[in-house]
C-alpha atoms as a PDB file:
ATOM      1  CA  UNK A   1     -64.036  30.182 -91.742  1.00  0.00           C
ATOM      2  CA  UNK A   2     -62.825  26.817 -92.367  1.00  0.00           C
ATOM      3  CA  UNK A   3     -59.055  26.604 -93.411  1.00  0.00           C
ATOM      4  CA  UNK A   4     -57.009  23.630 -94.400  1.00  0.00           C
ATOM      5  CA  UNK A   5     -59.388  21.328 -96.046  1.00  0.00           C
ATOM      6  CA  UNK A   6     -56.668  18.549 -96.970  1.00  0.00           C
ATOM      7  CA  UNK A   7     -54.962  17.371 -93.660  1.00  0.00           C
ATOM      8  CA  UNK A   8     -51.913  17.163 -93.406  1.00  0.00           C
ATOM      9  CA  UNK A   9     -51.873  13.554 -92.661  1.00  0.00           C
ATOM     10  CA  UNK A  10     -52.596  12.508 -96.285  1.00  0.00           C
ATOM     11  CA  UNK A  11     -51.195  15.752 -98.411  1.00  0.00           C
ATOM     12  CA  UNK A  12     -47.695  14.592 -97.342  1.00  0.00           C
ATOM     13  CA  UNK A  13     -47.813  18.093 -95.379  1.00  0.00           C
ATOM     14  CA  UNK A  14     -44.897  18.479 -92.480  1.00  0.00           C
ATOM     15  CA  UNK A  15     -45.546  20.591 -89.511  1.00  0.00           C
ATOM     16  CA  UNK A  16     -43.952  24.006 -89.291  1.00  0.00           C
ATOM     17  CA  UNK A  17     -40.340  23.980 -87.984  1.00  0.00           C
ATOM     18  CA  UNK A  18     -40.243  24.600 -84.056  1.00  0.00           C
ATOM     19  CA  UNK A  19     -39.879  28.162 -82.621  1.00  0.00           C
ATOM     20  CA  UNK A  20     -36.421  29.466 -81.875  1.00  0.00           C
ATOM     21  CA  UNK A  21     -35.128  25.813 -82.894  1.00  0.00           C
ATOM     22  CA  UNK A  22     -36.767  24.380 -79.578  1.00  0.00           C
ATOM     23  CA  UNK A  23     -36.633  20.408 -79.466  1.00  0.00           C
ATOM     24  CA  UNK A  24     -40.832  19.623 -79.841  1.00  0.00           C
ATOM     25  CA  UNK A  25     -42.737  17.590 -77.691  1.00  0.00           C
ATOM     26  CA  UNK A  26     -46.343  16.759 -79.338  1.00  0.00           C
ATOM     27  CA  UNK A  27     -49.255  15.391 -76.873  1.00  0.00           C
ATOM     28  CA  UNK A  28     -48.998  11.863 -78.347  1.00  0.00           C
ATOM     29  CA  UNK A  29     -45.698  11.285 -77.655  1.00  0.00           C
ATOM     30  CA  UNK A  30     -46.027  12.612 -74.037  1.00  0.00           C
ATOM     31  CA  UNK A  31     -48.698   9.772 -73.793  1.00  0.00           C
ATOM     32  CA  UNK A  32     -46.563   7.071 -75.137  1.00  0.00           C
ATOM     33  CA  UNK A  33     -43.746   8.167 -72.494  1.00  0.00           C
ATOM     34  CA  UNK A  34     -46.570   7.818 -70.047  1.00  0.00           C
ATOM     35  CA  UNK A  35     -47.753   4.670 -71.132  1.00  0.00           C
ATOM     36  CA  UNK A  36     -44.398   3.231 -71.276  1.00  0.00           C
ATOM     37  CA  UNK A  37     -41.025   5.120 -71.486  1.00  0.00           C
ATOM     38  CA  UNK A  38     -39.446   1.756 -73.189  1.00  0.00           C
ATOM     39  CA  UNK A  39     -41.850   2.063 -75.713  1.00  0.00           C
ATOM     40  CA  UNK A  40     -41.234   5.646 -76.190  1.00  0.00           C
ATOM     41  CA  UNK A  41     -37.475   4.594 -76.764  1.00  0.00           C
ATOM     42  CA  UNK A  42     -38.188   2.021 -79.398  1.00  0.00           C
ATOM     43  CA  UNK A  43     -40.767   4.386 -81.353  1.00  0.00           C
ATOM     44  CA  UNK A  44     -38.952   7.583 -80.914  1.00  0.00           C
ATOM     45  CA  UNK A  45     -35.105   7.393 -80.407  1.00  0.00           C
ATOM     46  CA  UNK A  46     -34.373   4.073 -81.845  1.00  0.00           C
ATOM     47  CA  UNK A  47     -36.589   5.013 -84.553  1.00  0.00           C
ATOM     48  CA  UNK A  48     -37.616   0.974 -84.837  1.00  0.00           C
ATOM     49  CA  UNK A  49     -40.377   0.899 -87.879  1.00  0.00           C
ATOM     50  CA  UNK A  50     -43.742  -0.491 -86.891  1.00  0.00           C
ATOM     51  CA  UNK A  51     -46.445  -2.128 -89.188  1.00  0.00           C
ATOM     52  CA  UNK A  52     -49.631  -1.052 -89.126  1.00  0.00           C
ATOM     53  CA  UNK A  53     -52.886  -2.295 -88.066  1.00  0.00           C
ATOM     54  CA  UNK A  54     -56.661  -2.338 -88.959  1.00  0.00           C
ATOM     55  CA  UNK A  55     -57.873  -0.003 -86.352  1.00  0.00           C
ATOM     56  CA  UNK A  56     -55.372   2.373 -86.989  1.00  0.00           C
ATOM     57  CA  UNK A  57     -55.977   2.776 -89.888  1.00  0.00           C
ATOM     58  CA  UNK A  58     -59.423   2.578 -89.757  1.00  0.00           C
ATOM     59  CA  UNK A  59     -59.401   5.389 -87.614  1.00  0.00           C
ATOM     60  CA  UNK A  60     -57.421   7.902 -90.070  1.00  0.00           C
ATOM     61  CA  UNK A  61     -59.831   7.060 -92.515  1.00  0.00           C
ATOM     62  CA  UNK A  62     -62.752   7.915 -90.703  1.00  0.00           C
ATOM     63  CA  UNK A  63     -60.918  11.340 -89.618  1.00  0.00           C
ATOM     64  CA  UNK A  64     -60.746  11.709 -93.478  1.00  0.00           C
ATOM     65  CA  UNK A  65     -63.877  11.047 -94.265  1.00  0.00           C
ATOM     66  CA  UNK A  66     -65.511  13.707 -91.745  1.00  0.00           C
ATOM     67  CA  UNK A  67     -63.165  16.177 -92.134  1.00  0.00           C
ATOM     68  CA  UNK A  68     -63.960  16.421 -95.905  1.00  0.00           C
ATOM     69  CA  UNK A  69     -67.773  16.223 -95.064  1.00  0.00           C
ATOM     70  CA  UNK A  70     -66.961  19.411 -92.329  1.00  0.00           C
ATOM     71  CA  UNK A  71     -65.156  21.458 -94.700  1.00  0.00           C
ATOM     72  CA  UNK A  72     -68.175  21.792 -96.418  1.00  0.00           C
ATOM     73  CA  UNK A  73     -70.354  24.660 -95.893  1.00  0.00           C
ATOM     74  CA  UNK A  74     -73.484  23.580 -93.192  1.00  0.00           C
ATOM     75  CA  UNK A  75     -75.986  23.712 -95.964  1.00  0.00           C
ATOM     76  CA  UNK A  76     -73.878  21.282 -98.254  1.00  0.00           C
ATOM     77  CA  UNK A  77     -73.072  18.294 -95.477  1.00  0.00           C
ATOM     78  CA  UNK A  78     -75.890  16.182 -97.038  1.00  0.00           C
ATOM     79  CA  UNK A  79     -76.385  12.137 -96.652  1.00  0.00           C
ATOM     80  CA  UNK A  80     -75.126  12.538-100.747  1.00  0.00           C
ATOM     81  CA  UNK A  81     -72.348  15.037 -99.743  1.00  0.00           C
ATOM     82  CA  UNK A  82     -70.547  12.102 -97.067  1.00  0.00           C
ATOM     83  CA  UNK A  83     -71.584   9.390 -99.404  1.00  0.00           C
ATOM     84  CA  UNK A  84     -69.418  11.479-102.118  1.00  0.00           C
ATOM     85  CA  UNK A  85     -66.853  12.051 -99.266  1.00  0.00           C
ATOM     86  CA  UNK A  86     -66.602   8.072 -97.835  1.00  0.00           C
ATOM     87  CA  UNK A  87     -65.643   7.413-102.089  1.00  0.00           C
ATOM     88  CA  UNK A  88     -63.084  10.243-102.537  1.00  0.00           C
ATOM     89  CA  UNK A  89     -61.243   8.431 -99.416  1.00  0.00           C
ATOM     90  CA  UNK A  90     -61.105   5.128-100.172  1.00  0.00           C
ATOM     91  CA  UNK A  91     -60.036   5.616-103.393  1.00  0.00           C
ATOM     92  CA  UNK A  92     -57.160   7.783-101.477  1.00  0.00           C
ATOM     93  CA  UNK A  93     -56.303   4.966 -99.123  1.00  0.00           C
ATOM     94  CA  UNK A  94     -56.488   2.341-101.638  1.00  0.00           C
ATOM     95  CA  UNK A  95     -53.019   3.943-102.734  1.00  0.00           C
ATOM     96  CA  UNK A  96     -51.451   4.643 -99.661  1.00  0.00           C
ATOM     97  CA  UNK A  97     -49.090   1.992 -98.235  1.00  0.00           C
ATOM     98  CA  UNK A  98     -50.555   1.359 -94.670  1.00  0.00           C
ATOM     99  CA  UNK A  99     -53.864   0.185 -96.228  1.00  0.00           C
ATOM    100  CA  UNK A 100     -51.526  -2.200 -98.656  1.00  0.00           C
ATOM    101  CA  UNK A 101     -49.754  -3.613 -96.017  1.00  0.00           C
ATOM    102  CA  UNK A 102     -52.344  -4.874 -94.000  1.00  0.00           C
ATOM    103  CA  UNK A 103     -52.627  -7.155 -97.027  1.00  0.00           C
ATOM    104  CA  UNK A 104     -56.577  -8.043 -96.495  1.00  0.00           C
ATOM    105  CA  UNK A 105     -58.042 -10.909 -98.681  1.00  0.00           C
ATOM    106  CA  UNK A 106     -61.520 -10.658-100.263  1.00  0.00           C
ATOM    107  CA  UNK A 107     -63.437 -10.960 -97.007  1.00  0.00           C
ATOM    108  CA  UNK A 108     -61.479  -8.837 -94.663  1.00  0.00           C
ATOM    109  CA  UNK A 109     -61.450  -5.797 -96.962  1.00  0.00           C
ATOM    110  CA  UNK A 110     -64.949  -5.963 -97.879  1.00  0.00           C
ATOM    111  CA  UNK A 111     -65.185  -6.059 -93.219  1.00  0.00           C
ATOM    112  CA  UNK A 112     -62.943  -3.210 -93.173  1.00  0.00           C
ATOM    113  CA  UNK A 113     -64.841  -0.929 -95.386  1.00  0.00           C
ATOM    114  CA  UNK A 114     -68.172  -2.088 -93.313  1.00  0.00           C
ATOM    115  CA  UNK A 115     -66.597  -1.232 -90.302  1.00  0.00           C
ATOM    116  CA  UNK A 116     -65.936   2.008 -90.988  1.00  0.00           C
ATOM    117  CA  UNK A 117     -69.330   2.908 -92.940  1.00  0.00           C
ATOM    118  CA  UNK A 118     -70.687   2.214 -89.526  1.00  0.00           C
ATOM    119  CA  UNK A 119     -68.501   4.174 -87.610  1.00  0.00           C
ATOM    120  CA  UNK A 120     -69.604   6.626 -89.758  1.00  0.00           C
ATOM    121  CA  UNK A 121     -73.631   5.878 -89.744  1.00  0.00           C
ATOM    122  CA  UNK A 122     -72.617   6.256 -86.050  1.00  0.00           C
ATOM    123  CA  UNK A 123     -71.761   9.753 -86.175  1.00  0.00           C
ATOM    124  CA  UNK A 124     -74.711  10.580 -87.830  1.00  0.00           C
ATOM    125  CA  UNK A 125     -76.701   8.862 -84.602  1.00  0.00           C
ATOM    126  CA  UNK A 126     -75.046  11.925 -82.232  1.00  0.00           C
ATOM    127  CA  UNK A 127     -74.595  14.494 -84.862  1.00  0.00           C
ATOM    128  CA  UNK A 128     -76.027  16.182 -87.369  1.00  0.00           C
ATOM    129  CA  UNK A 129     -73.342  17.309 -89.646  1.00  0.00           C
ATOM    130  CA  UNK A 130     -75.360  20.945 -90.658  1.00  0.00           C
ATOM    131  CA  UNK A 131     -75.447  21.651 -87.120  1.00  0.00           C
ATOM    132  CA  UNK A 132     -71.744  21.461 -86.221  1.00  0.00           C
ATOM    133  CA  UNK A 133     -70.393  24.641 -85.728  1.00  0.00           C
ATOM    134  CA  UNK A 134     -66.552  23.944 -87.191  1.00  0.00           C
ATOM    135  CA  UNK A 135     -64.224  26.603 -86.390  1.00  0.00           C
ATOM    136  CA  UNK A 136     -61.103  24.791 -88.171  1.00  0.00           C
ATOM    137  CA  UNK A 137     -60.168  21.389 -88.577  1.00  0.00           C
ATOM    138  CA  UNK A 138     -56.453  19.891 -88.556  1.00  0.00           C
ATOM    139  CA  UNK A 139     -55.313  23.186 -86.932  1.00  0.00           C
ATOM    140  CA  UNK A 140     -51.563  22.995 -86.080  1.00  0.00           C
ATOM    141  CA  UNK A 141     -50.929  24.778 -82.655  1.00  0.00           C
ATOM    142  CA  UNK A 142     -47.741  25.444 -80.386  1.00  0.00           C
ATOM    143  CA  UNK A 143     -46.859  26.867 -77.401  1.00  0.00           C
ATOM    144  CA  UNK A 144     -42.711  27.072 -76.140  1.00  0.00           C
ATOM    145  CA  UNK A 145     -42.785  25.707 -72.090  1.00  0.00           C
ATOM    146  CA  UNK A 146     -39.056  27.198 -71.269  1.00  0.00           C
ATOM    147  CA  UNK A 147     -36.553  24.407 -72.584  1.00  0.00           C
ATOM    148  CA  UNK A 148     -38.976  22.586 -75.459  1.00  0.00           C
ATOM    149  CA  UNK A 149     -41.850  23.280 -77.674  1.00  0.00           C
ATOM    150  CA  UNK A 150     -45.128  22.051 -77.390  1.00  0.00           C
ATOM    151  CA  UNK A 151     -46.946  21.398 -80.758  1.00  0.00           C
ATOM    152  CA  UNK A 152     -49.633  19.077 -82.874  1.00  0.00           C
ATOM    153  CA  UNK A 153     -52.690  19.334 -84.804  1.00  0.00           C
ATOM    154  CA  UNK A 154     -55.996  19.440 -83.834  1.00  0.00           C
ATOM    155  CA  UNK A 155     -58.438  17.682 -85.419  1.00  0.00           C
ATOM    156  CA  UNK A 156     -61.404  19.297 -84.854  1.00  0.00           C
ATOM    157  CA  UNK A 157     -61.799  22.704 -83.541  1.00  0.00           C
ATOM    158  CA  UNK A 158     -65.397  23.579 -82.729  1.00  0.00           C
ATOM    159  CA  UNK A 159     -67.379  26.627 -80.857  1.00  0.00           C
ATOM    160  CA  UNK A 160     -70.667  25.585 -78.332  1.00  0.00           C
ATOM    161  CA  UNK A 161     -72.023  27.271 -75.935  1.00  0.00           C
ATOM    162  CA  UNK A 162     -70.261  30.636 -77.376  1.00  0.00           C
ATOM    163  CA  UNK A 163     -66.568  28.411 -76.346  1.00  0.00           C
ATOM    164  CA  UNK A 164     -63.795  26.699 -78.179  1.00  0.00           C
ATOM    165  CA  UNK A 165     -63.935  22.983 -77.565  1.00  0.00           C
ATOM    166  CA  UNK A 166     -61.288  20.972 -78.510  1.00  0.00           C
ATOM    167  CA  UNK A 167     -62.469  17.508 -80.188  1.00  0.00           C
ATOM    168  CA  UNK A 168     -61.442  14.032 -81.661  1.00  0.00           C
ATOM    169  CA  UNK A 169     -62.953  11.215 -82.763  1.00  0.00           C
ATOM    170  CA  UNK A 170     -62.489   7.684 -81.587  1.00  0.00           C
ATOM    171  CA  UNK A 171     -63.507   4.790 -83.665  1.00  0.00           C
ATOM    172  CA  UNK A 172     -63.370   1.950 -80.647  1.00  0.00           C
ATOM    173  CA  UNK A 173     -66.436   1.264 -78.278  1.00  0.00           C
ATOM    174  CA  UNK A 174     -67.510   4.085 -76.169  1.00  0.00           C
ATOM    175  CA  UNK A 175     -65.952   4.414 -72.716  1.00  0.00           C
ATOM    176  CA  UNK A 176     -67.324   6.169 -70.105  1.00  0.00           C
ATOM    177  CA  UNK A 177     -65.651   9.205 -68.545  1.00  0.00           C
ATOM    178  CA  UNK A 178     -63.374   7.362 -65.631  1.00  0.00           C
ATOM    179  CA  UNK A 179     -62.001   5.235 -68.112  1.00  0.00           C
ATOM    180  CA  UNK A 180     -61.592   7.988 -71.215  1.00  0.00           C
ATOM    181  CA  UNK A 181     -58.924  10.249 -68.477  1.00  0.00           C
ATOM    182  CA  UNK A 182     -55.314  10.010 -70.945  1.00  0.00           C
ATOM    183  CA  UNK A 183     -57.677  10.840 -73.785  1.00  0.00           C
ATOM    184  CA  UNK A 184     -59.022  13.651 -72.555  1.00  0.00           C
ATOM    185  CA  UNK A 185     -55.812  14.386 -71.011  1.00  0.00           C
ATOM    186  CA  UNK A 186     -54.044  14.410 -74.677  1.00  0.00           C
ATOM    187  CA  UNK A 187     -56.389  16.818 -75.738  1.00  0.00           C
ATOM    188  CA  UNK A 188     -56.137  19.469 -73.008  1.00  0.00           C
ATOM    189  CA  UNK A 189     -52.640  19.640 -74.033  1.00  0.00           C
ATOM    190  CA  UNK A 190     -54.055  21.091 -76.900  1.00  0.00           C
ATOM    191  CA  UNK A 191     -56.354  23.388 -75.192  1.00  0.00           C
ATOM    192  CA  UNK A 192     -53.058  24.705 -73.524  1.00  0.00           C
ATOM    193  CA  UNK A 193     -51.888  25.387 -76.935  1.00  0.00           C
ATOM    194  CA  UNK A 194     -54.810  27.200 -78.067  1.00  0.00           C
ATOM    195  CA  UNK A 195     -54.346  29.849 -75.046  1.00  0.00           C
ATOM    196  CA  UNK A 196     -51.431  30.759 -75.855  1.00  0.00           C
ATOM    197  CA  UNK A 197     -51.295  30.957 -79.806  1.00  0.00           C
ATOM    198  CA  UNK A 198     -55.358  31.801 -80.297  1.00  0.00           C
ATOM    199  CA  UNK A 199     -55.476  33.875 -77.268  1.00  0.00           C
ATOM    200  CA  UNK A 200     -58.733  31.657 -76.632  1.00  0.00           C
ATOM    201  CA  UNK A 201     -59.023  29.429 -73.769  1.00  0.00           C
ATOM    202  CA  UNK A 202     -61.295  26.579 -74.828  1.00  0.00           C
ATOM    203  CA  UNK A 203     -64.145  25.947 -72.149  1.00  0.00           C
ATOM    204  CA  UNK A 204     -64.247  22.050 -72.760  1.00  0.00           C
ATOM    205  CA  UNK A 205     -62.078  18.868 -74.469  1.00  0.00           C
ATOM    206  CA  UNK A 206     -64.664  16.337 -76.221  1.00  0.00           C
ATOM    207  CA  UNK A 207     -64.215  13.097 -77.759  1.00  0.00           C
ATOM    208  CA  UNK A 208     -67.019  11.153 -79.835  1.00  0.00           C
ATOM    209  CA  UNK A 209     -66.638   7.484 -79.874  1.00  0.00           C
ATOM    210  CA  UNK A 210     -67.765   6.110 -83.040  1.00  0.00           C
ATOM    211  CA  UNK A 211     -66.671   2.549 -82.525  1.00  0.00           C
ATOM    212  CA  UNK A 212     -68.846  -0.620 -81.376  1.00  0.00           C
ATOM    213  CA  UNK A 213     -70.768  -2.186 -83.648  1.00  0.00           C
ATOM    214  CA  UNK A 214     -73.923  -1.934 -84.745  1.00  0.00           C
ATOM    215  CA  UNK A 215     -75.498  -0.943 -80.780  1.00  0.00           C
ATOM    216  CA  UNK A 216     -77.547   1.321 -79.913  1.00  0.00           C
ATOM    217  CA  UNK A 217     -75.025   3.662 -77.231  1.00  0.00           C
ATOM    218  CA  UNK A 218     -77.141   6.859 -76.387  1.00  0.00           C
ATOM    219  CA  UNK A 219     -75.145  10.275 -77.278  1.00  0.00           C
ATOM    220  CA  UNK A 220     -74.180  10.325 -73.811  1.00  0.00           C
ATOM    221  CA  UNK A 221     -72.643   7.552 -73.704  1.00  0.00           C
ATOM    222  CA  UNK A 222     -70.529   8.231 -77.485  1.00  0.00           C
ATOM    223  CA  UNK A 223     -69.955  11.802 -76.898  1.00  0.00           C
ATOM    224  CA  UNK A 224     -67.765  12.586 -73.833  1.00  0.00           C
ATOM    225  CA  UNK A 225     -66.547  16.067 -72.678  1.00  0.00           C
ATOM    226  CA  UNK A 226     -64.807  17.660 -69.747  1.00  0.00           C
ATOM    227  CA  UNK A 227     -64.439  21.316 -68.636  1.00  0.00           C
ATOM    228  CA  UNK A 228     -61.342  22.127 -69.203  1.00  0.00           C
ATOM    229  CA  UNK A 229     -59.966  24.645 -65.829  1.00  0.00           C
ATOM    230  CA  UNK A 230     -57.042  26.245 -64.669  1.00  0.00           C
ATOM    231  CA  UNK A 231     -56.163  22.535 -62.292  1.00  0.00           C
ATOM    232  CA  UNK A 232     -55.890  20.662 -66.195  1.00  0.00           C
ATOM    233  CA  UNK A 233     -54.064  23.262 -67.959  1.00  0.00           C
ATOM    234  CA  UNK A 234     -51.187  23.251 -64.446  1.00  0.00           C
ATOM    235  CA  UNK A 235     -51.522  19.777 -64.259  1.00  0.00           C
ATOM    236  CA  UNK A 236     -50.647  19.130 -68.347  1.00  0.00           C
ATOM    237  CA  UNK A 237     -47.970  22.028 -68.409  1.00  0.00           C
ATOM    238  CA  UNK A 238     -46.443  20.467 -65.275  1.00  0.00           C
ATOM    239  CA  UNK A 239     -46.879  16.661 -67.150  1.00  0.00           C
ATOM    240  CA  UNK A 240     -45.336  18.040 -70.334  1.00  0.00           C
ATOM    241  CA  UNK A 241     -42.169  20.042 -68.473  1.00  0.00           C
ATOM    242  CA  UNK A 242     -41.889  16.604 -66.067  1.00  0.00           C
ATOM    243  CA  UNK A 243     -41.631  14.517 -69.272  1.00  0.00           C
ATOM    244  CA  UNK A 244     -39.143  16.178 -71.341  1.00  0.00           C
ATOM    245  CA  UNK A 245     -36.495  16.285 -68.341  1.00  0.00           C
ATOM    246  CA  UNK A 246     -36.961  12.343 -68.063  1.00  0.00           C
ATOM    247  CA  UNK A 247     -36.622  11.875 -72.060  1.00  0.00           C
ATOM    248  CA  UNK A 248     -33.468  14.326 -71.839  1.00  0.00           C
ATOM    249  CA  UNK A 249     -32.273  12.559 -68.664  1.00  0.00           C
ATOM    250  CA  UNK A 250     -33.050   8.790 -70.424  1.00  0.00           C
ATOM    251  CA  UNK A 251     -31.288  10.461 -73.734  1.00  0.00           C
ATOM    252  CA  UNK A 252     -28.207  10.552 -71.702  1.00  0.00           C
ATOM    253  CA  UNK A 253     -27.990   7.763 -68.801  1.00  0.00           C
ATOM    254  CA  UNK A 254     -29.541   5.148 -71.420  1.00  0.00           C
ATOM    255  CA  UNK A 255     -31.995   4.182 -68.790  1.00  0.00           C
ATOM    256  CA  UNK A 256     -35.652   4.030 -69.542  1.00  0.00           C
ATOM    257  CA  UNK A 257     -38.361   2.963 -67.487  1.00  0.00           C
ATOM    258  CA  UNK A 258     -40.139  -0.643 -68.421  1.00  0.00           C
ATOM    259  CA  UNK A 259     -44.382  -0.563 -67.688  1.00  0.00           C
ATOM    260  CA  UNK A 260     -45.178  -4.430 -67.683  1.00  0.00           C
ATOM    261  CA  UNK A 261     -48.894  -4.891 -67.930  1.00  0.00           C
ATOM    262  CA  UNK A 262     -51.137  -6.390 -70.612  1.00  0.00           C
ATOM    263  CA  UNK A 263     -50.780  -3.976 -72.983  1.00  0.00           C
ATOM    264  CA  UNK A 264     -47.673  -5.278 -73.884  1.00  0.00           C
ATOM    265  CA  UNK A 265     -49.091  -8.296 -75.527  1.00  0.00           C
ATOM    266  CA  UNK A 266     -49.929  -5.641 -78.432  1.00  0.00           C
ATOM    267  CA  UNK A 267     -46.760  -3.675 -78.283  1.00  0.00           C
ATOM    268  CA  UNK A 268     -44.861  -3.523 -81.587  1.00  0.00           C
ATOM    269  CA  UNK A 269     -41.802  -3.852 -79.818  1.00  0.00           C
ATOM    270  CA  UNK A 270     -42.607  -6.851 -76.987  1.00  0.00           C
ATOM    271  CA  UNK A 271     -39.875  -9.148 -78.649  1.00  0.00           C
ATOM    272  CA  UNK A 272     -36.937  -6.690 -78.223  1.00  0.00           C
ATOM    273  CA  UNK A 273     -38.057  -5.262 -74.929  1.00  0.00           C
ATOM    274  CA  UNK A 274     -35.737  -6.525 -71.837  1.00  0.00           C
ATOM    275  CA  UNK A 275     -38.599  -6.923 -69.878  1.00  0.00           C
ATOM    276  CA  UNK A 276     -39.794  -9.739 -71.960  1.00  0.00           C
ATOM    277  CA  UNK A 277     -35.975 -11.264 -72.479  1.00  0.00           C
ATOM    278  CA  UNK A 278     -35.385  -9.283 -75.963  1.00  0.00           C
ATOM    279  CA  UNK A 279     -32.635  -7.523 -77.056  1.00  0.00           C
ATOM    280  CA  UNK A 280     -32.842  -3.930 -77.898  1.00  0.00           C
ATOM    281  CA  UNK A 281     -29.906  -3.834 -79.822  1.00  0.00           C
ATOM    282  CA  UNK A 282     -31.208  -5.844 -82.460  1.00  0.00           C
ATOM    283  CA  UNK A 283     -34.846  -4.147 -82.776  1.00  0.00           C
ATOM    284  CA  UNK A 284     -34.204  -1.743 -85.496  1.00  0.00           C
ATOM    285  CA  UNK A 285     -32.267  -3.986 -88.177  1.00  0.00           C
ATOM    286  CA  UNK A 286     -35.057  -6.693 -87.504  1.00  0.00           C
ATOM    287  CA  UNK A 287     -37.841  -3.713 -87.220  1.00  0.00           C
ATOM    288  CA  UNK A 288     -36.551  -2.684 -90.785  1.00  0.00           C
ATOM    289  CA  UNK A 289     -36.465  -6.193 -92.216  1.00  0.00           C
ATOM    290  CA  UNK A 290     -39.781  -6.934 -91.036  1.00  0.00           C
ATOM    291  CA  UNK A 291     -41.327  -4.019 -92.736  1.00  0.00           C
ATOM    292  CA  UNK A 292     -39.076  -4.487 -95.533  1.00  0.00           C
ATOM    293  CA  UNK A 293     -40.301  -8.060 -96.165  1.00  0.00           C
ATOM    294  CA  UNK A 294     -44.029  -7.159 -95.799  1.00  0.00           C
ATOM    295  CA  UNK A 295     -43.767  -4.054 -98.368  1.00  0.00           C
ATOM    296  CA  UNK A 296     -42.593  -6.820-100.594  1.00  0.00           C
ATOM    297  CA  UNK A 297     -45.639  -9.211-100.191  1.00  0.00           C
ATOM    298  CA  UNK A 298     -47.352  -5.764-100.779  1.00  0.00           C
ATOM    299  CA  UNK A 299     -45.774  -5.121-103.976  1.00  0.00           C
ATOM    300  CA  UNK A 300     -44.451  -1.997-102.737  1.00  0.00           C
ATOM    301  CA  UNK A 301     -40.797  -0.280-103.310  1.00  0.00           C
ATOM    302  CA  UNK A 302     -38.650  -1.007-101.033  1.00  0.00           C
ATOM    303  CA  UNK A 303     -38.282   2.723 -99.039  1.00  0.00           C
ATOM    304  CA  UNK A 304     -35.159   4.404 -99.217  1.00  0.00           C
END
């Protein structure tokens, strides 16, 4: 039965307080300490604001959109039913202020909402919505590993082949399996989760890539899915227990780790980060101002 049919991503809904008052890791954050402890800093300690971007947001409106089609009943996920669906979430995101800010003309908006109808069409190339079998979707899940909590919402919870498989959808360009390895790896965290709190070891993580244009990728190449065995769930529990004793340890000596590599030419925080001559001390008053000045070109409130 299908629980939670307003995410908590756009009902404003905070996650349940941590068990026994535990500091909480979530999976994404353990990837952005792996993809750059720096970064993790800026975004999670310094609390620096960031602005967002087209695929982001992109992306959490196609969640939206399928997660109201899949809290439907099987019989009721109709071409009409999505169609109904894709206009009940724009006219959400039209209000909400990371859509504003990206402050689209004419001709960019009227891309954006093409871009995601096809993401969309795209799913309906690998899926057919009737036939998903949807055990519960933006499930929040937990598990305490000895000093910290482990916690974070899945977005799509699903039963094949008599198994729980955790899912997620990804609106860039398919990737094949060697190159989709912290994805997958973010989502057997949550397979951890769900074997201690549901009791249920989930057989397989899964991710369908929705993303890249108007091709013609075969299933197998958009949906990608790994068995999930004892090996992952040690190797994440050991990643997860590894990770917090850095972040403590950085917490304290001040010291975090710097990971130069391309990806830092789209890093919110490139011009404050001492690897690139910046100055951390100044990120968060000029983080602040520059979200503060582009709310205003938004003609949004200035936030509290």
């Amino acid at each position: 039965m299908l629980t939670g049919t307003t995410p908590r991503a756009y009902a404003g809904e905070s996650m349940p307080a941590p068990k026994a008052k535990l500091p909480r890791l979530s999976p994404s954050r353990i990837n952005t300490y792996i993809s750059c402890p720096m970064k993790y800093r800026f975004q999670y300690i310094e609390s620096v604001p960031s602005l967002p971007n087209a695929a982001m947001v992109r992306g959490s409106f196609v969640h939206r959109v399928l997660e109201l089609l899949l809290a439907r009943a099987a019989q009721d996920r109709t071409l009409d039913a999505v169609r109904k669906d894709f206009e009940i979430a724009e006219g959400e995101f039209r209000l909400r202020d990371d859509f504003r800010l990206l402050l689209l003309d004419a001709t960019s908006e009227a891309d954006f909402w093409e871009s995601c109808r096809e993401c969309v069409r795209a799913y309906y190339r690998i899926e057919q919505p009737a036939t998903a079998n949807i055990v519960e979707l933006e499930k929040w899940v937990s598990t305490p590993l000895g000093e910290f909590e482990l916690g974070g919402f899945i977005d799509r919870l699903e039963r094949d082949d008599g198994g729980l498989v955790v899912s997620d959808y990804k609106t860039g360009a398919p990737k094949p399996l060697r190159f989709s390895t912290d994805y997958l790896r973010q989502l057997t965290y949550y397979a951890l989760m769900c074997e201690t709190q549901l009791n249920e070891t989930p057989h397989s993580v899964r991710i369908y890539y929705l993303g890249g244009g108007k091709d013609e990728h075969t299933r197998d190449e958009r949906v990608v899915t790994q068995a999930v065995t004892g090996t992952t769930l040690a190797d994440v529990r050991d990643t997860a227990r590894r990770v917090f004793g850095e972040i403590e340890a950085g917490k304290t000596s001040g010291e975090f780790a710097m990971n130069v590599t391309k990806l830092c030419n789209w890093c919110d925080f490139k011009q404050w980060c001492p690897a690139h001559g910046g100055d951390i001390g100044q990120a968060l008053a000029a983080g602040t101002e520059r979200v503060a000045l582009r709310r205003r070109e938004a003609g949004l409130p200035e936030k509290s």
